[in-house]
C-alpha atoms as a PDB file:
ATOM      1  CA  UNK A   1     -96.319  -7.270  76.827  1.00  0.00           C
ATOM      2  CA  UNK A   2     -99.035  -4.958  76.388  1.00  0.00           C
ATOM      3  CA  UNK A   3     -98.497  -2.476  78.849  1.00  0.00           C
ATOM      4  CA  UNK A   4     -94.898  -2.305  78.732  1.00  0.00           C
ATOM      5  CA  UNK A   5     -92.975   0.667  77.322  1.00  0.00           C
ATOM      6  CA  UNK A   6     -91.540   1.284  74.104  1.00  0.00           C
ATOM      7  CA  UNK A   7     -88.042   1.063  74.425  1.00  0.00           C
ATOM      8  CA  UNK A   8     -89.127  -2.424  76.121  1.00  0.00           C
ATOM      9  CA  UNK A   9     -90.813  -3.435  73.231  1.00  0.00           C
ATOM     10  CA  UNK A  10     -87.573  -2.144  70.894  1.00  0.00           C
ATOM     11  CA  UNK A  11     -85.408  -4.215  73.217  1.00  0.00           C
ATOM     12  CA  UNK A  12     -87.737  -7.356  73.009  1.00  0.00           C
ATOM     13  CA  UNK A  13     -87.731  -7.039  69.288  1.00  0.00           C
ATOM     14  CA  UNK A  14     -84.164  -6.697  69.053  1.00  0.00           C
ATOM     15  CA  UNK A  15     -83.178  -9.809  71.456  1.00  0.00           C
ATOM     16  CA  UNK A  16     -85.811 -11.819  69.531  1.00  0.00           C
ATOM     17  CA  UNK A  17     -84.542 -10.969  66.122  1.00  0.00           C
ATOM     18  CA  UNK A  18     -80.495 -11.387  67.343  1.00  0.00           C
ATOM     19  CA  UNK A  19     -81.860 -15.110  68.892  1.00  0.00           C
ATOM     20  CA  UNK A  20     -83.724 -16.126  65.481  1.00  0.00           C
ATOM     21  CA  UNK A  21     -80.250 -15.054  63.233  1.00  0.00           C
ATOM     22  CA  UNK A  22     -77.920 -16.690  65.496  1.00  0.00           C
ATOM     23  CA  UNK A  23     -79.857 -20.212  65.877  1.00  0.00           C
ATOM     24  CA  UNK A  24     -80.929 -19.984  61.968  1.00  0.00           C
ATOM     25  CA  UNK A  25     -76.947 -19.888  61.406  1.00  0.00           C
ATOM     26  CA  UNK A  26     -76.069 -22.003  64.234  1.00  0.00           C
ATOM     27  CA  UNK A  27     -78.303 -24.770  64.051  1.00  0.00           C
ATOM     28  CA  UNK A  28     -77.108 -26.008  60.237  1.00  0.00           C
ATOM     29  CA  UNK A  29     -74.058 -26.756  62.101  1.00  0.00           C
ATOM     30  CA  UNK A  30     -74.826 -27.822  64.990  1.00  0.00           C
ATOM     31  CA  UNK A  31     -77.386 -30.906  63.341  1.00  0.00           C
ATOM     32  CA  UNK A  32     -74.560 -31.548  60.332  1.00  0.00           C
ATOM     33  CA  UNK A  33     -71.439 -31.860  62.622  1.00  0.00           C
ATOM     34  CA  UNK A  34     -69.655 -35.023  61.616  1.00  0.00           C
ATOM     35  CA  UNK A  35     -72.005 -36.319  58.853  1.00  0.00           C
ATOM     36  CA  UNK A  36     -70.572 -36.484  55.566  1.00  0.00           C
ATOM     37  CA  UNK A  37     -73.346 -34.821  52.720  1.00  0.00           C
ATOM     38  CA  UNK A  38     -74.045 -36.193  49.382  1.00  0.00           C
ATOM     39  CA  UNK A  39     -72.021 -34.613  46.592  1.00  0.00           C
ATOM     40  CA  UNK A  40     -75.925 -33.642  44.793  1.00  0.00           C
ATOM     41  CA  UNK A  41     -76.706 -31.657  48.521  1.00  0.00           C
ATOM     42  CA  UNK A  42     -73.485 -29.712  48.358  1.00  0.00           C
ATOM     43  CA  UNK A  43     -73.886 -28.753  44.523  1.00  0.00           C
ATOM     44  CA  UNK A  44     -76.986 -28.160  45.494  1.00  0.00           C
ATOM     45  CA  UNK A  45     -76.329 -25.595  48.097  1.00  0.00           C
ATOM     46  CA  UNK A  46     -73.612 -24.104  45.863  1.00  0.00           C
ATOM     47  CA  UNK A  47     -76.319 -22.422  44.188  1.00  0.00           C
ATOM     48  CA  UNK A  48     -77.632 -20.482  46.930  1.00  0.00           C
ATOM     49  CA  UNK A  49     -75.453 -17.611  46.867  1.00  0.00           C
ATOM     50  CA  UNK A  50     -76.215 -16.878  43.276  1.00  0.00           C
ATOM     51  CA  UNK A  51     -80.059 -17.420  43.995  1.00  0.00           C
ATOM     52  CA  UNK A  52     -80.152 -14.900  47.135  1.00  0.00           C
ATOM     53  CA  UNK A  53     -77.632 -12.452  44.916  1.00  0.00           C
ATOM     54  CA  UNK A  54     -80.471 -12.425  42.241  1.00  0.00           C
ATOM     55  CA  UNK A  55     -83.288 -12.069  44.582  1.00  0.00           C
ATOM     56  CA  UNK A  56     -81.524  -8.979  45.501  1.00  0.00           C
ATOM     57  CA  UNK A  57     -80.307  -7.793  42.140  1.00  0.00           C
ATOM     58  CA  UNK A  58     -83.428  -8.241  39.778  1.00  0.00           C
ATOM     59  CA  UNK A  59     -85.980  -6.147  41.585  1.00  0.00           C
ATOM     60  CA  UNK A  60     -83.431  -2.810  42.005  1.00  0.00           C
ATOM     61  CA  UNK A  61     -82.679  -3.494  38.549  1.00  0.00           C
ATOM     62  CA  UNK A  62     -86.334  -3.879  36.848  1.00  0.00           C
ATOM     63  CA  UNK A  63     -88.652  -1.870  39.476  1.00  0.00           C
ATOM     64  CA  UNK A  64     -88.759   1.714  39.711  1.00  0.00           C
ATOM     65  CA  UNK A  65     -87.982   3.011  43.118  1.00  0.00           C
ATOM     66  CA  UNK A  66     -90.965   5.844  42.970  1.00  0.00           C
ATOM     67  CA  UNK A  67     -93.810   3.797  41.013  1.00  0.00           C
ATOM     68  CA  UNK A  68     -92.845   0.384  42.423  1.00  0.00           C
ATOM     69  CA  UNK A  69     -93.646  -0.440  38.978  1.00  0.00           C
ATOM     70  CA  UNK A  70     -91.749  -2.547  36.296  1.00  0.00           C
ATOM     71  CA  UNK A  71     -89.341  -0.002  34.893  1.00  0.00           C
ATOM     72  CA  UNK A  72     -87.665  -1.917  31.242  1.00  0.00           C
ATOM     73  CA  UNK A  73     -86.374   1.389  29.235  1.00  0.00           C
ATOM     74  CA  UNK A  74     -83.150   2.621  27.993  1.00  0.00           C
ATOM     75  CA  UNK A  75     -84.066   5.215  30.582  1.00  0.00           C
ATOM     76  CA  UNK A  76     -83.377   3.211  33.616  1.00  0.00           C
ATOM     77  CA  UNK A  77     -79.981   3.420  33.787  1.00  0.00           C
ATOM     78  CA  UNK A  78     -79.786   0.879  36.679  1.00  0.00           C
ATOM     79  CA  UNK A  79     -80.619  -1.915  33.935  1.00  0.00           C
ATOM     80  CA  UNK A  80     -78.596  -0.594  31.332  1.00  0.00           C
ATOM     81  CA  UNK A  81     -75.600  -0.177  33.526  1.00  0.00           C
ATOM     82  CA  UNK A  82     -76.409  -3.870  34.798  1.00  0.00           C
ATOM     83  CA  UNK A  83     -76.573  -5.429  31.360  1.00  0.00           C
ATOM     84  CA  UNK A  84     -73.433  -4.323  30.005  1.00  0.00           C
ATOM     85  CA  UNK A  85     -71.642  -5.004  33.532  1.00  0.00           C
ATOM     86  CA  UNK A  86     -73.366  -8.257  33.544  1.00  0.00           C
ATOM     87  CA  UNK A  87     -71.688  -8.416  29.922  1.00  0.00           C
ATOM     88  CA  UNK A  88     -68.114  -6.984  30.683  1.00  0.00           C
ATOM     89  CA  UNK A  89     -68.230  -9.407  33.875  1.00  0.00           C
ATOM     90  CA  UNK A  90     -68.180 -12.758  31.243  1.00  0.00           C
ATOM     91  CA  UNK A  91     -65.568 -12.376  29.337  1.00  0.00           C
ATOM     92  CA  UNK A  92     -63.293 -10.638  32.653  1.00  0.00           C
ATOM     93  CA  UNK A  93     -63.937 -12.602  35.772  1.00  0.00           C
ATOM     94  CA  UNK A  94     -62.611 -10.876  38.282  1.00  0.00           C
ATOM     95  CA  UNK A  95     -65.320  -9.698  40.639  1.00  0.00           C
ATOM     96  CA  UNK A  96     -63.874  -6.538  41.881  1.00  0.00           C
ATOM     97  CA  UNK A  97     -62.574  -5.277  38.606  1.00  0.00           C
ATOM     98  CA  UNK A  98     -66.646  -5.871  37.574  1.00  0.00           C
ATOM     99  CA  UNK A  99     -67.767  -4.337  40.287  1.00  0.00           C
ATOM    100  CA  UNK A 100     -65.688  -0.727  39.459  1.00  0.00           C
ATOM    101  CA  UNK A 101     -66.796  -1.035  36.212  1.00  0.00           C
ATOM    102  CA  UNK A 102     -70.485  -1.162  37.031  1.00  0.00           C
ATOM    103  CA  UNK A 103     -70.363   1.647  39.703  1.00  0.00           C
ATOM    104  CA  UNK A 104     -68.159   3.775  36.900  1.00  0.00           C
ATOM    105  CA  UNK A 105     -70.309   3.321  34.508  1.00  0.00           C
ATOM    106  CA  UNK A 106     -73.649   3.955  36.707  1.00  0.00           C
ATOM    107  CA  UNK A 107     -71.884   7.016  37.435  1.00  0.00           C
ATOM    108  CA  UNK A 108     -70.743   8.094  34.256  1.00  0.00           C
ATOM    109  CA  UNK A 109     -74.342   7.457  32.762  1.00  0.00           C
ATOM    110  CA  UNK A 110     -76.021   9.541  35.448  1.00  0.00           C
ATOM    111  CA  UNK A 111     -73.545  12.433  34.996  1.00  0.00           C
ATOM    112  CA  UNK A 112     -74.214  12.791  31.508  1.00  0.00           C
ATOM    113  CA  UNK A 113     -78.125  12.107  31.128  1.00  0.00           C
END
């Protein structure tokens, strides 16, 4: 593995990393085919979306991108457009309407700051 070349390595790595995502997605399926889950299990897993979205969401909201530092002003305009999309997202409910809103507003805030 050593001596091989580069692009060897790159192709190794990218094999590897295709196998690991298919049979992390696969195998769930493959183990639960035909068994019936508890109803506490599947509420359970309903929550993982909303977990992994604010994994994602609270760091590029509350960490500057230069410092890598906690970043809660009225200056970051990330968290300030978040809050009042987060807001204007409760009493709508419809995700894409939300979602405009929140990349209008980033924009609008950026343009004139």
């Amino acid at each position: 593995m050593l001596n091989s070349s580069p692009l060897e390595y790159i192709y190794i790595v990218i094999i590897g990393m295709a196998a690991v995502t298919y049979f992390s997605r696969e195998l769930p399926f493959v183990i639960l085919k035909g068994k019936k889950l508890k109803p506490a299990i599947v509420e359970w897993m309903g929550y993982i979306p909303i977990a992994v979205l604010a994994a994602l969401l609270i760091p590029a909201l509350l960490v500057d991108n230069d410092s890598k530092k906690l970043f809660i002003s009225l200056d970051n305009l990330f968290l300030v457009s978040g809050v009042f999309t987060f807001l204007f997202g409760v009493f709508v409910k419809n995700l894409f309407v939300v979602i405009i809103f929140g990349v209008t507003l980033l924009a609008l805030l950026r343009y004139f700051t």
